[in-house]
Protein backbone atom coordinates (compact mmCIF):
# COMPACT_ATOMS: atom_id res chain seq x y z
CA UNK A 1 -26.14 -27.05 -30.86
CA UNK A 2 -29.62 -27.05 -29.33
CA UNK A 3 -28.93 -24.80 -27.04
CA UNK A 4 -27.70 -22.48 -29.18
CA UNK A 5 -30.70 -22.65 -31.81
CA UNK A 6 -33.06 -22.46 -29.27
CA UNK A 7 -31.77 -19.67 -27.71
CA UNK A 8 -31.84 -17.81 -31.17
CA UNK A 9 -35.56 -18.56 -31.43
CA UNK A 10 -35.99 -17.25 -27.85
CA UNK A 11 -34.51 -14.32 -28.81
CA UNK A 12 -36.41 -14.19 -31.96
CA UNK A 13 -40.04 -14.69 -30.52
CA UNK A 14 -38.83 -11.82 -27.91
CA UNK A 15 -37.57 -9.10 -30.82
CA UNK A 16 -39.60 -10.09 -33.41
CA UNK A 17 -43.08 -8.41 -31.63
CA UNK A 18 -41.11 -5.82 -29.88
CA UNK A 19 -40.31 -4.46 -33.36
CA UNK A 20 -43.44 -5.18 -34.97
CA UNK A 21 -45.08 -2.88 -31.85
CA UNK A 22 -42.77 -0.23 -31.96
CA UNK A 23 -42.66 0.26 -35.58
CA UNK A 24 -46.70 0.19 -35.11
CA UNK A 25 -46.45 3.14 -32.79
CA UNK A 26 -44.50 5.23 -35.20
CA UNK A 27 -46.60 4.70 -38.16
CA UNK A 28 -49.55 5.08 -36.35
CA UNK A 29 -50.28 8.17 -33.71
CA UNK A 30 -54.07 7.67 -33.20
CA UNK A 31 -55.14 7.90 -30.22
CA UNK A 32 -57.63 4.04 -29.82
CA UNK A 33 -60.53 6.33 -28.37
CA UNK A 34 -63.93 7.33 -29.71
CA UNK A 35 -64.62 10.35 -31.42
CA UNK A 36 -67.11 12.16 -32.27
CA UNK A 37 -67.23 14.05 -35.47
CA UNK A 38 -69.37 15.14 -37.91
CA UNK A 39 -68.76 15.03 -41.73
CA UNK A 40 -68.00 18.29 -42.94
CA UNK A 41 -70.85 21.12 -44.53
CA UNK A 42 -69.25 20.89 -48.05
CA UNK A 43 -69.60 17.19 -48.79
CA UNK A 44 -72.68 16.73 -51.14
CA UNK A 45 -76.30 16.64 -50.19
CA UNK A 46 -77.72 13.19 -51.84
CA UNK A 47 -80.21 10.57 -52.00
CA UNK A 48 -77.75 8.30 -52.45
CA UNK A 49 -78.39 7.15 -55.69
CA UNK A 50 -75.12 6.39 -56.84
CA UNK A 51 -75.22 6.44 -60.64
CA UNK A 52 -77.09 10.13 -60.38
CA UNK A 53 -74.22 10.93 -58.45
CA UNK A 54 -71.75 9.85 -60.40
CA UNK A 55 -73.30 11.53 -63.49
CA UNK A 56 -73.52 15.18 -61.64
CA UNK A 57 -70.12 15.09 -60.61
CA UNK A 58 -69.12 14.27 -64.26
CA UNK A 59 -71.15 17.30 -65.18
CA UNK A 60 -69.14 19.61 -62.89
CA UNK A 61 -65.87 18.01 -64.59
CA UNK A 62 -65.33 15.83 -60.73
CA UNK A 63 -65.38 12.45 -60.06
CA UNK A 64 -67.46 11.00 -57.01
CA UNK A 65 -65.84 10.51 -53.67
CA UNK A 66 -67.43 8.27 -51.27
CA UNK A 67 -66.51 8.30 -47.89
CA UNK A 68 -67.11 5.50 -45.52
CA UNK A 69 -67.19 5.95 -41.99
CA UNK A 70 -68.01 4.68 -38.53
CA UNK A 71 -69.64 7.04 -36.09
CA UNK A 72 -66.98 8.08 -33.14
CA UNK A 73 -63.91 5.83 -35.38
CA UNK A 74 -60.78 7.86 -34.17
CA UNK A 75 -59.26 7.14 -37.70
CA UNK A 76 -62.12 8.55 -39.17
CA UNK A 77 -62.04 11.82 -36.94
CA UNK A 78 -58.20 12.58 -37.90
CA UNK A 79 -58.63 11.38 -42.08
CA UNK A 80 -61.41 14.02 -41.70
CA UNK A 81 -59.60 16.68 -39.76
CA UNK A 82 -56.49 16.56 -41.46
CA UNK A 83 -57.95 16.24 -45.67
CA UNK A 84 -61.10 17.12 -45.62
CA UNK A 85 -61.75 20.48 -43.12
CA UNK A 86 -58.12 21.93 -42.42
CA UNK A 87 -55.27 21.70 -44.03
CA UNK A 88 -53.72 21.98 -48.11
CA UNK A 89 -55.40 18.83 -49.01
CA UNK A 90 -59.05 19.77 -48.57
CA UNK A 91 -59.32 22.66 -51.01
CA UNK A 92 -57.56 20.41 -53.81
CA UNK A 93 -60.19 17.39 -52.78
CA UNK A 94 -63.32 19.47 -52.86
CA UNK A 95 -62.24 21.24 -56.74
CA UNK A 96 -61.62 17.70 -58.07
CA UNK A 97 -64.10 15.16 -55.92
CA UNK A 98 -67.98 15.63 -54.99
CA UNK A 99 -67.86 13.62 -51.90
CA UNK A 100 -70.35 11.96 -50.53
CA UNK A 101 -70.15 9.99 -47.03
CA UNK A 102 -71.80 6.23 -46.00
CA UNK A 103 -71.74 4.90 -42.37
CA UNK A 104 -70.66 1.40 -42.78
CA UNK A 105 -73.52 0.39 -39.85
CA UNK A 106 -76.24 2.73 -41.68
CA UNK A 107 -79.78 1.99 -42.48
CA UNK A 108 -80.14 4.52 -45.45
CA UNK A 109 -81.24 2.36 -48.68
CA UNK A 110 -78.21 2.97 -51.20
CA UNK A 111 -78.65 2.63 -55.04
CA UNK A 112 -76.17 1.04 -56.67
CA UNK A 113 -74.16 1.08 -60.08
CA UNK A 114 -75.77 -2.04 -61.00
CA UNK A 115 -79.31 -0.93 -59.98
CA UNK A 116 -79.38 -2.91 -56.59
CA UNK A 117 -80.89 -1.01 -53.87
CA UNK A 118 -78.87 -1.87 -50.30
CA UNK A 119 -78.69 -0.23 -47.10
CA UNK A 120 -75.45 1.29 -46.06
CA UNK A 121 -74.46 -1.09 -43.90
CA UNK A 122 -74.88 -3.95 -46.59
CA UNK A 123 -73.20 -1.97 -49.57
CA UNK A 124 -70.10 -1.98 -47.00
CA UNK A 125 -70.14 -5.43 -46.80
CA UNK A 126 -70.35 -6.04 -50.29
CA UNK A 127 -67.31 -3.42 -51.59
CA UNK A 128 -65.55 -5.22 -48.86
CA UNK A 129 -65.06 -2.47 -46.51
CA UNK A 130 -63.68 -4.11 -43.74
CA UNK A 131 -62.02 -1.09 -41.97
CA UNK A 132 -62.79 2.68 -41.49
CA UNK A 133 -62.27 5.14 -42.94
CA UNK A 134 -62.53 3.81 -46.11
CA UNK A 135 -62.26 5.64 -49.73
CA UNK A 136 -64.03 4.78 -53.16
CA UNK A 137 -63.07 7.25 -55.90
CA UNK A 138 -65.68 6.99 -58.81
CA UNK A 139 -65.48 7.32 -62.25
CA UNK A 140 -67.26 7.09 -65.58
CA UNK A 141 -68.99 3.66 -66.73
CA UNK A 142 -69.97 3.69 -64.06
CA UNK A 143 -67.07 1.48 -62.08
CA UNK A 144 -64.90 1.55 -58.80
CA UNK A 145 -61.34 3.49 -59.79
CA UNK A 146 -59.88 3.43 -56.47
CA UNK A 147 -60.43 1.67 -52.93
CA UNK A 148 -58.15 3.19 -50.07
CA UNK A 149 -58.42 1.67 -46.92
CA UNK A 150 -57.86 3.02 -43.43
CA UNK A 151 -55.92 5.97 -42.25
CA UNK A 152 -53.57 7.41 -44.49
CA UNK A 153 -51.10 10.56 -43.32
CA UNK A 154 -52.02 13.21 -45.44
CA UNK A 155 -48.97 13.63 -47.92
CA UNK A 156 -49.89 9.95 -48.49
CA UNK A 157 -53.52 10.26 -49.17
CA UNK A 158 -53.50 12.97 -51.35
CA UNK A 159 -51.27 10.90 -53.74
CA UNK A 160 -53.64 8.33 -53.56
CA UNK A 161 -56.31 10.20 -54.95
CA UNK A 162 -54.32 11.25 -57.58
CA UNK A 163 -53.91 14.97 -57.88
CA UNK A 164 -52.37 17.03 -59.39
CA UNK A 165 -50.57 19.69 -57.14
């Protein structure tokens, strides 16, 4: 009888990674390298005072998009590639969203909705933004509607935001 429960556990702690890696691999075909990107032309020229921002895009019938990044973060290359310069999703994203983009290790003094001024880097920290890319969708009030985190295939992402196709 021990034999034969250990054995099962063996086998177990052997299968039990081996899937968890291979399914990892599927879901996931980012290459773990740096790259370098830059966020695209369109995405809105601001002084990053949030609640202004908010207000504008309310103006224009949008809701604000911020996008936070990491300089040379692989995920954030291909979330940017594949929604936000090529493909269906970007010209849905840029008639609905004003999007705006924070580096998660930036210096750049950030107001807040509740009047706080922070940098970049500690605005991050305090939405919880633990991995890149990462997506806050804005609304009215002014509050947080939506937080996506991480790489999303795009299919996936734009039903995230919430748009209609």
């Amino acid at each position: 009888m021990k034999y034969s429960a250990r054995r099962s556990i063996c086998k177990l702690g052997f299968l039990l990674p081996l899937l968890l890696f291979s399914s990892n691999i599927a879901a996931q075909k980012i290459e773990p390298r740096p790259i370098h990107y830059e966020l695209p032309q369109w995405f809105k020229k601001t002084f990053l005072e949030i609640p202004v921002d908010i207000e504008e895009a309310q103006n224009r019938g949008k809701k604000l998009l911020i996008f936070f990044h990491l300089d040379n973060c692989p995920a954030c290359a291909y979330l940017l590639k594949e929604n936000f310069v090529e493909g269906a999703n970007r010209e849905r994203i840029e008639k609905k969203f004003d999007v705006i983009g924070i580096n998660v290790l930036g210096d750049l003094p950030v107001n807040w909705i509740d009047g706080t001024l922070y940098t970049e880097k500690q605005l991050a920290r305090k939405l919880g933004v633990f991995a890149t890319p990462a997506v806050l969708i804005m609304t009215t009030g002014p509050r947080i509607q939506r937080k996506i985190m991480g790489y999303k295939p795009s299919p996936e992402f734009l039903e995230l935001l919430e748009i209609d196709k």
